[in-house]
Protein backbone atom coordinates (compact mmCIF):
# COMPACT_ATOMS: atom_id res chain seq x y z
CA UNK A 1 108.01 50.35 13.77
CA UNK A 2 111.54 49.49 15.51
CA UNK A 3 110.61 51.10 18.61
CA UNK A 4 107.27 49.34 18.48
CA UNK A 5 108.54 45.71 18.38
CA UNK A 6 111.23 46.42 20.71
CA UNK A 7 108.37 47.11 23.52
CA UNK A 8 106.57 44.19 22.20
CA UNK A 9 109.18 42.12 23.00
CA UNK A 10 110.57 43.68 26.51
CA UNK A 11 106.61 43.11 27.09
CA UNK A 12 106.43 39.52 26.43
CA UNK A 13 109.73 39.10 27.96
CA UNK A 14 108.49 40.63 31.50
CA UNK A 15 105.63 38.83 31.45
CA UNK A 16 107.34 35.18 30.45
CA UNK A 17 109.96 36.33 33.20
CA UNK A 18 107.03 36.73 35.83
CA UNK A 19 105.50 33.27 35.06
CA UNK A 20 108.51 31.73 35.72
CA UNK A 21 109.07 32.46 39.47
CA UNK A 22 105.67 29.87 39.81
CA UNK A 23 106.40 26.42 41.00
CA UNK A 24 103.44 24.22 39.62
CA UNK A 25 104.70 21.37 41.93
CA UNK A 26 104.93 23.43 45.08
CA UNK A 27 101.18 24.27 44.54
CA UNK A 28 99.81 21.04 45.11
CA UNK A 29 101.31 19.70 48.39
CA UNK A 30 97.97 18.84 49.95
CA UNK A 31 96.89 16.92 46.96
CA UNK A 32 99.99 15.01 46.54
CA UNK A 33 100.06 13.95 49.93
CA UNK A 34 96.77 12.50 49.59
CA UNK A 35 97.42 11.12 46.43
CA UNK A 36 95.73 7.40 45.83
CA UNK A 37 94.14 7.26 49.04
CA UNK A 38 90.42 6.91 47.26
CA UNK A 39 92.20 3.64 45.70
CA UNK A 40 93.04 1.89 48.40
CA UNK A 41 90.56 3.05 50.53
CA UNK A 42 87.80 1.79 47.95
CA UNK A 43 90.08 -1.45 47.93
CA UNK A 44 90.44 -2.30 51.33
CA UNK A 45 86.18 -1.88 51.64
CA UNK A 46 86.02 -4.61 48.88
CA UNK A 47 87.25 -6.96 51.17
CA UNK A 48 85.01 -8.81 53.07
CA UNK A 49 87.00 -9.93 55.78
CA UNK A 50 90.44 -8.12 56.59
CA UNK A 51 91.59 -10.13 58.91
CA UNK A 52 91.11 -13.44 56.94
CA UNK A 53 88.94 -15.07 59.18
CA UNK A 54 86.58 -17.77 57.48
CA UNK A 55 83.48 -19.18 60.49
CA UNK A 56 82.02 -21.35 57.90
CA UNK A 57 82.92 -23.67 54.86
CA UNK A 58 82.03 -22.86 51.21
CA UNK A 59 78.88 -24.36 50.43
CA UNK A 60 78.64 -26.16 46.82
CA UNK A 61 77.49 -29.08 45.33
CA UNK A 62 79.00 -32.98 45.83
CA UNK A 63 81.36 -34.30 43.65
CA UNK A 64 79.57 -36.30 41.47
CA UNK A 65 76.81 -33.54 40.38
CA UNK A 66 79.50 -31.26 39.42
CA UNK A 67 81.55 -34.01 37.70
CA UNK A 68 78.14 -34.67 35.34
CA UNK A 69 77.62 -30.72 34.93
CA UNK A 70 81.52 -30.52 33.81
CA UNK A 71 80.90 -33.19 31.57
CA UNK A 72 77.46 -32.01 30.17
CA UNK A 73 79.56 -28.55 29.92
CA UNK A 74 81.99 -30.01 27.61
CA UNK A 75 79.82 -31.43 25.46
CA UNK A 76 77.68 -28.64 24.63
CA UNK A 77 81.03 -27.44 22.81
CA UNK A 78 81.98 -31.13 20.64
CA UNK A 79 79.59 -30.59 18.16
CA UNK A 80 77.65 -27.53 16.64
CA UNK A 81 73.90 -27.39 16.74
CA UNK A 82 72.65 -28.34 12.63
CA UNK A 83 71.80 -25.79 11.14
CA UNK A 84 68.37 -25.94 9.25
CA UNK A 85 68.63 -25.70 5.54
CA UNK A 86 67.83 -22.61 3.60
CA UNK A 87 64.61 -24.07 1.92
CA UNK A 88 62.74 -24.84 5.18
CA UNK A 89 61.98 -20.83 6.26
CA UNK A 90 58.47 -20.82 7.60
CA UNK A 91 58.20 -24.28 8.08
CA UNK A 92 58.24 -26.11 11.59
CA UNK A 93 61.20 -28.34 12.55
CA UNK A 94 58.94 -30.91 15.24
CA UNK A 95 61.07 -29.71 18.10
């Protein structure tokens, strides 16, 4: 039994001493070299032009039909909408 555990464990200790002569960083090189370049390749074709040039103006909407949507905007928020009473399921509100 001695002799038996005493192989077992000159075994496991050749094999643990063969695994550690591998360099898990040296076995990527290629990878790491290359590592992010799908990032910032798919981030530089988001942008629609590199070199910042703008030909035309923004177009939008005048002044004072965005100040009256802004305002409109802000009131949809000042008060909540009623809500109907519990007694009136079924029946038609006239709206």
């Amino acid at each position: 039994m001695k002799q038996a555990l005493t192989l077992l464990l000159a075994g496991a200790g050749a094999l643990l001493s063969g695994c550690a002569g591998i360099d898990a960083a040296s076995s990527t090189p290629q990878w790491d070299a290359r590592f992010g370049d799908a990032v910032r390749a798919a981030m530089a074709r988001q942008r629609i032009h590199p070199g910042g040039v703008n030909p035309e103006q923004v177009r939008g909407i005048d002044g004072a039909a965005a100040l009256q949507a802004q305002e409109q905007y802000r009131k949809s928020f000042s008060a909540p909408a009623p809500q109907p009473s519990a007694f009136t399921i079924g029946v038609s509100g006239g709206k």
